[in-house]
N, C-alpha and C. Protein backbone atom coordinates (compact mmCIF):
# COMPACT_ATOMS: atom_id res chain seq x y z
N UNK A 1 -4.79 34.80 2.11
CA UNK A 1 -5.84 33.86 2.39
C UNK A 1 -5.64 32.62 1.53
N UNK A 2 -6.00 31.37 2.07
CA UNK A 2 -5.62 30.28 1.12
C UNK A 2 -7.13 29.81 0.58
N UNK A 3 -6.83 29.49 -0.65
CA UNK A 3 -7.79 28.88 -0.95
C UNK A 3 -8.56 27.60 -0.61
N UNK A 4 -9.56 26.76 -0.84
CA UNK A 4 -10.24 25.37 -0.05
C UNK A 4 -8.79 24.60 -0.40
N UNK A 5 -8.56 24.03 -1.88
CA UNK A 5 -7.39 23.83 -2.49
C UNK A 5 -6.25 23.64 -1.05
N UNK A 6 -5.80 24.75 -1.37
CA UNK A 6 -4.26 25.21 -0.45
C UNK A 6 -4.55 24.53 1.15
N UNK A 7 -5.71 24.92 1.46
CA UNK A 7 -6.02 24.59 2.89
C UNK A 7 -6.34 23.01 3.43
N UNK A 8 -6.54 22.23 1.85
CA UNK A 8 -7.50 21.28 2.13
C UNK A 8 -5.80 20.21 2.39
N UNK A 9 -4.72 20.97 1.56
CA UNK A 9 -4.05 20.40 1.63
C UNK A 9 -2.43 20.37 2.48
N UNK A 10 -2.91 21.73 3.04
CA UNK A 10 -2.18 22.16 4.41
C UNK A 10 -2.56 20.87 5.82
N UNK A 11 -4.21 21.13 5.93
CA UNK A 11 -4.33 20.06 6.61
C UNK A 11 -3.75 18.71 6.75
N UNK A 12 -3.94 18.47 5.69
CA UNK A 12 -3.67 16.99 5.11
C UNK A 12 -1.91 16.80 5.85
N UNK A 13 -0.95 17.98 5.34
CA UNK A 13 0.25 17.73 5.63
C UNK A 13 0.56 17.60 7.11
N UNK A 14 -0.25 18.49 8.12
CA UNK A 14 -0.51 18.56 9.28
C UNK A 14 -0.91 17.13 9.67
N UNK A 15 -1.75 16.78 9.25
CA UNK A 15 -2.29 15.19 9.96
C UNK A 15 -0.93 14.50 9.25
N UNK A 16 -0.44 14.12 7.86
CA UNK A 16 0.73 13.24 7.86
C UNK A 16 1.69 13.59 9.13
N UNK A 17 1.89 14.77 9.63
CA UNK A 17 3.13 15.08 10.56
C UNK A 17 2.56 14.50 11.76
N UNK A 18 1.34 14.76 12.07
CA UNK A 18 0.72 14.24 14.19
C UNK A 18 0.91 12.63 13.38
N UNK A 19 1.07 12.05 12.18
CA UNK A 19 0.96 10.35 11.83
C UNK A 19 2.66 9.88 12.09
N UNK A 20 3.78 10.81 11.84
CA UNK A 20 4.69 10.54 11.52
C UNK A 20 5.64 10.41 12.67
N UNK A 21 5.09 11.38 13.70
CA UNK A 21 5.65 11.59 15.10
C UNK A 21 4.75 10.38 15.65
N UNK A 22 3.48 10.20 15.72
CA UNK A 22 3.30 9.10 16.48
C UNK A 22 3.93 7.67 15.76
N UNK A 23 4.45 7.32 14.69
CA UNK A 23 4.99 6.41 14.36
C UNK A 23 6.67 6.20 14.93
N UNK A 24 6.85 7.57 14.80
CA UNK A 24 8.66 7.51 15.46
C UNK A 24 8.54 7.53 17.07
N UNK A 25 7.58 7.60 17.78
CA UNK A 25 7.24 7.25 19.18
C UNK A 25 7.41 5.85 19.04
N UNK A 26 6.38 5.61 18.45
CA UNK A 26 5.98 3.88 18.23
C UNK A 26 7.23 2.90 18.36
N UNK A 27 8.11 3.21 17.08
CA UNK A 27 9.20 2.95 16.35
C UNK A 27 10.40 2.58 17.79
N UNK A 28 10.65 4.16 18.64
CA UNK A 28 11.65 3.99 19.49
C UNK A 28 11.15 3.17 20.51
N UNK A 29 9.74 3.58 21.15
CA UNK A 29 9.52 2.30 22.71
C UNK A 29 9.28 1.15 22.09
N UNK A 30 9.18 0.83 20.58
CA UNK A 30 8.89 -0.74 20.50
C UNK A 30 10.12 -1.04 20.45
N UNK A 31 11.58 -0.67 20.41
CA UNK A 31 12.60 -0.98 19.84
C UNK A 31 12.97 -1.23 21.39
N UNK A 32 13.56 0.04 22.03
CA UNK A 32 13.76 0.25 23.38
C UNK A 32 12.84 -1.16 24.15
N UNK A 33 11.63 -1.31 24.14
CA UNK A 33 11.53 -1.82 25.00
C UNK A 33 11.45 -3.50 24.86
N UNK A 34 12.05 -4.00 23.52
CA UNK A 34 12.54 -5.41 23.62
C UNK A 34 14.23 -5.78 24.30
N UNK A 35 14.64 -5.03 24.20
CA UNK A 35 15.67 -4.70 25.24
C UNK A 35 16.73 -6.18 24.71
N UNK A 36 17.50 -6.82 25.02
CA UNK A 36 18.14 -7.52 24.53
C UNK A 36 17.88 -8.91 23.37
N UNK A 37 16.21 -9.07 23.25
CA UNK A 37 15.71 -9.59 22.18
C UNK A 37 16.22 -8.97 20.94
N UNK A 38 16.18 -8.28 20.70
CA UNK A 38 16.57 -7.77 19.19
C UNK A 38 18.03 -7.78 19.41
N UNK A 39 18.71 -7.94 20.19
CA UNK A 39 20.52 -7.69 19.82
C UNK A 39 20.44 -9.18 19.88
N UNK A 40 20.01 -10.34 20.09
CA UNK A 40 20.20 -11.28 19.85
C UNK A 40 19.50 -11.98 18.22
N UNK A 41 18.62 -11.26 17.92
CA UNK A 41 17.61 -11.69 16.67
C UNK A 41 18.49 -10.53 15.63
N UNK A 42 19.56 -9.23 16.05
CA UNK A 42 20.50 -9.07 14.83
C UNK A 42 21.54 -10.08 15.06
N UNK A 43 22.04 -10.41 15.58
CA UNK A 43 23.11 -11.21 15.38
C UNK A 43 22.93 -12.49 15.01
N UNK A 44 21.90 -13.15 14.84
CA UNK A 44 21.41 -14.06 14.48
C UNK A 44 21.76 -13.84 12.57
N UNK A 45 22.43 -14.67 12.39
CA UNK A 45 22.84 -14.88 10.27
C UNK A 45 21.17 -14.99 9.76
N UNK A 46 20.28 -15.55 9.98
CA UNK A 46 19.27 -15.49 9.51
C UNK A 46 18.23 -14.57 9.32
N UNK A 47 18.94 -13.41 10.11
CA UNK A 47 17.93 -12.41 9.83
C UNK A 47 18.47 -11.30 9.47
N UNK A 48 19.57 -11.46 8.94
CA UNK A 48 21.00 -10.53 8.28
C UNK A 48 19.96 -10.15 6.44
N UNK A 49 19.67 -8.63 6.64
CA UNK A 49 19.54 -8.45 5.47
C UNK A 49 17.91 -8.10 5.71
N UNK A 50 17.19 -8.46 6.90
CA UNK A 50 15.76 -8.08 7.37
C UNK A 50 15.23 -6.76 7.53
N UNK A 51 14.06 -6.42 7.39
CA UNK A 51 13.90 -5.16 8.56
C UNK A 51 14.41 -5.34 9.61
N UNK A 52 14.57 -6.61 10.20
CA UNK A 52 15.21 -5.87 11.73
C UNK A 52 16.64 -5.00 11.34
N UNK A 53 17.70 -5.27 10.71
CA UNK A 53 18.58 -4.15 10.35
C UNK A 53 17.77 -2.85 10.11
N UNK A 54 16.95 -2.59 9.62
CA UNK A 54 16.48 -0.98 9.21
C UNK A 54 15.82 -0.48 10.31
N UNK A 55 14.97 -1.42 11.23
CA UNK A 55 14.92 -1.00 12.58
C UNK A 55 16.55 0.20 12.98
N UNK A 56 16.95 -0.36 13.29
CA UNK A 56 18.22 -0.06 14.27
C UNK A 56 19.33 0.83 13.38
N UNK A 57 19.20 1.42 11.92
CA UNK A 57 19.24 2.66 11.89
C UNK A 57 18.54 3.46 11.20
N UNK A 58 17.27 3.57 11.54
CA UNK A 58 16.22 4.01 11.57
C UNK A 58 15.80 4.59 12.80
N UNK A 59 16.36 4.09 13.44
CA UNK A 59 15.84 4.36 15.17
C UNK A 59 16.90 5.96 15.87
N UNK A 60 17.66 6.26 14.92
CA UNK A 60 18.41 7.35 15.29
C UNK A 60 17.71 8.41 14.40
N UNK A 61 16.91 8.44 12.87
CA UNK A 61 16.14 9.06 12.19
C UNK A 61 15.40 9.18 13.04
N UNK A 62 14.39 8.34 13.93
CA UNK A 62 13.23 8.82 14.81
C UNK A 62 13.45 9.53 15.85
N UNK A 63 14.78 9.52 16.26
CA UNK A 63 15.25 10.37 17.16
C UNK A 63 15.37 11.73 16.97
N UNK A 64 15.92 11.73 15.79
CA UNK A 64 16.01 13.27 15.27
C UNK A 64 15.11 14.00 14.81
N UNK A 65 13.99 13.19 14.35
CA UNK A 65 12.75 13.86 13.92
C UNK A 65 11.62 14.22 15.23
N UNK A 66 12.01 13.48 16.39
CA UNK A 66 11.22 13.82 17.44
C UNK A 66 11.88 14.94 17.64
N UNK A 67 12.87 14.83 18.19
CA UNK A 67 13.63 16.41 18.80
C UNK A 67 13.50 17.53 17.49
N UNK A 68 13.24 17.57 16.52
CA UNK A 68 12.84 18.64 15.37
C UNK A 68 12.06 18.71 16.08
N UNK A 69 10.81 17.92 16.69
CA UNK A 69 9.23 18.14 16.82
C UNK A 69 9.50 18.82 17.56
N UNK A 70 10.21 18.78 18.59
CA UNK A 70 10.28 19.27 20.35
C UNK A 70 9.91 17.99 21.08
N UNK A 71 9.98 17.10 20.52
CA UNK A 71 9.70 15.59 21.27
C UNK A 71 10.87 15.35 21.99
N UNK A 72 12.05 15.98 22.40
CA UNK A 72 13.48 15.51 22.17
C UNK A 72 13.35 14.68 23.60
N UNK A 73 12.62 15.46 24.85
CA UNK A 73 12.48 14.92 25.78
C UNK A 73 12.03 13.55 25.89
N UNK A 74 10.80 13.76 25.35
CA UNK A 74 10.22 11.91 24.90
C UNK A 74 11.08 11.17 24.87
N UNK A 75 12.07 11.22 23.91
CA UNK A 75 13.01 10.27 23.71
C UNK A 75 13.90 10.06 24.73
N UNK A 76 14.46 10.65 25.65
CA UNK A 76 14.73 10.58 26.26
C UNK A 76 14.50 10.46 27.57
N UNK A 77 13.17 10.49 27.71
CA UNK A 77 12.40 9.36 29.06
C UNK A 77 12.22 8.07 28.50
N UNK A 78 12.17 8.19 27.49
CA UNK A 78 12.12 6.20 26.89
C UNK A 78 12.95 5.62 27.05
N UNK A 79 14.49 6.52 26.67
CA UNK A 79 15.70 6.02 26.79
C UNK A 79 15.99 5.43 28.02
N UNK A 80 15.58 6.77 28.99
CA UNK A 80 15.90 6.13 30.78
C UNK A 80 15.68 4.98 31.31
N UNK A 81 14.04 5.05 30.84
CA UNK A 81 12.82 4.13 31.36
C UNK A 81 13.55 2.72 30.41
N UNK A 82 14.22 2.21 29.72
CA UNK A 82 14.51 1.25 28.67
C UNK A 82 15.04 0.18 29.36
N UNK A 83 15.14 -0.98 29.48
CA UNK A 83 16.03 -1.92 29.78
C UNK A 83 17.36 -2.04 29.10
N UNK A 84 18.43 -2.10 29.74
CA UNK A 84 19.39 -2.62 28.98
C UNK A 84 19.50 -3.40 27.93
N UNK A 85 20.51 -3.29 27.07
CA UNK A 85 20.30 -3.87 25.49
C UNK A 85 21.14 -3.12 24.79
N UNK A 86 21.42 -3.44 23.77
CA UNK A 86 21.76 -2.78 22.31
C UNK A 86 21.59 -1.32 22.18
N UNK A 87 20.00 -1.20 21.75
CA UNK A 87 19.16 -0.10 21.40
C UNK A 87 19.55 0.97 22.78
N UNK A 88 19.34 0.73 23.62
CA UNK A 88 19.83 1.55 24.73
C UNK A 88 20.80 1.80 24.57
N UNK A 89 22.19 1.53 24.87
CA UNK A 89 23.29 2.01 24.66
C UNK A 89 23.44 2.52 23.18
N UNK A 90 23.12 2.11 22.13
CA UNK A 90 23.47 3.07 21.00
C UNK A 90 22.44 4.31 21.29
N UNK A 91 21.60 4.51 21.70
CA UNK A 91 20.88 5.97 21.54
C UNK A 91 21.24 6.17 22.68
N UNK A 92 21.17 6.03 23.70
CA UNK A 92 22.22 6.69 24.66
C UNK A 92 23.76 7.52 24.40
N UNK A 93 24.18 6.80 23.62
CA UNK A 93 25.53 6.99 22.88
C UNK A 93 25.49 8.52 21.90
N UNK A 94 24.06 8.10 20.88
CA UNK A 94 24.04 8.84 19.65
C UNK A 94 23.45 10.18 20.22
N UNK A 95 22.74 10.17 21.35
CA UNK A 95 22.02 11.33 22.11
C UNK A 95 22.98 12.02 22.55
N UNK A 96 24.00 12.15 23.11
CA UNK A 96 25.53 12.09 24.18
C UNK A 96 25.74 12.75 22.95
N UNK A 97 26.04 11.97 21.77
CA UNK A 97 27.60 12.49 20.48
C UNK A 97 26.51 13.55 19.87
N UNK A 98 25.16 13.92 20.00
CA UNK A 98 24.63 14.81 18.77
C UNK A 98 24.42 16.11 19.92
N UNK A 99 24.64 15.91 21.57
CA UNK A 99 24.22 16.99 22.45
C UNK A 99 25.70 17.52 22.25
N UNK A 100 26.31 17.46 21.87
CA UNK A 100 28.43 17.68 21.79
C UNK A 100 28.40 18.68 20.94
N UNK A 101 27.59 18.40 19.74
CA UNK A 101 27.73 18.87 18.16
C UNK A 101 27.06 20.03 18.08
């Protein structure tokens, strides 16, 4: 039996995890769905050194932490549903090389 203690803070870890999966949802369709905006705003010298770099590998961490969840599908209706771009073809790519492994 857990104590208030143990429990109060079981919960707690439970709600960070339903916070962490809805952020790596967030994370991939906001990425996915600027679609060739962001491969033009990385290649851009001025934004060399931004979050937008940690976007884009970060975006393969959210991948992997959905499919831990059992989200794996999610990601991969986003992927479908995505416009062409960057972000599409690399998780297209990284989905392909981690289903191999």
């Amino acid at each position: 039996m857990l104590t208030d203690y143990e429990a109060t803070h079981v919960m707690r870890a439970l709600d960070a995890l339903d916070e962490l999966e809805a952020a790596a949802v967030k994370l991939v369709r906001a990425e996915l769905a600027c679609g060739p905006a962001i491969d033009g705003l990385i290649a851009d010298p001025l934004t060399a050194g931004t979050r937008l770099d940690v976007v884009c590998l970060v975006d393969t961490i959210a991948a992997d932490l959905l499919a831990a969840m059992g989200r794996g599908e999610t990601v991969r209706r986003l992927v479908d549903e995505a416009p062409a771009g960057g972000a599409r073809d690399a998780l297209v790519e990284y989905l392909a090389d981690r289903g191999s492994t």
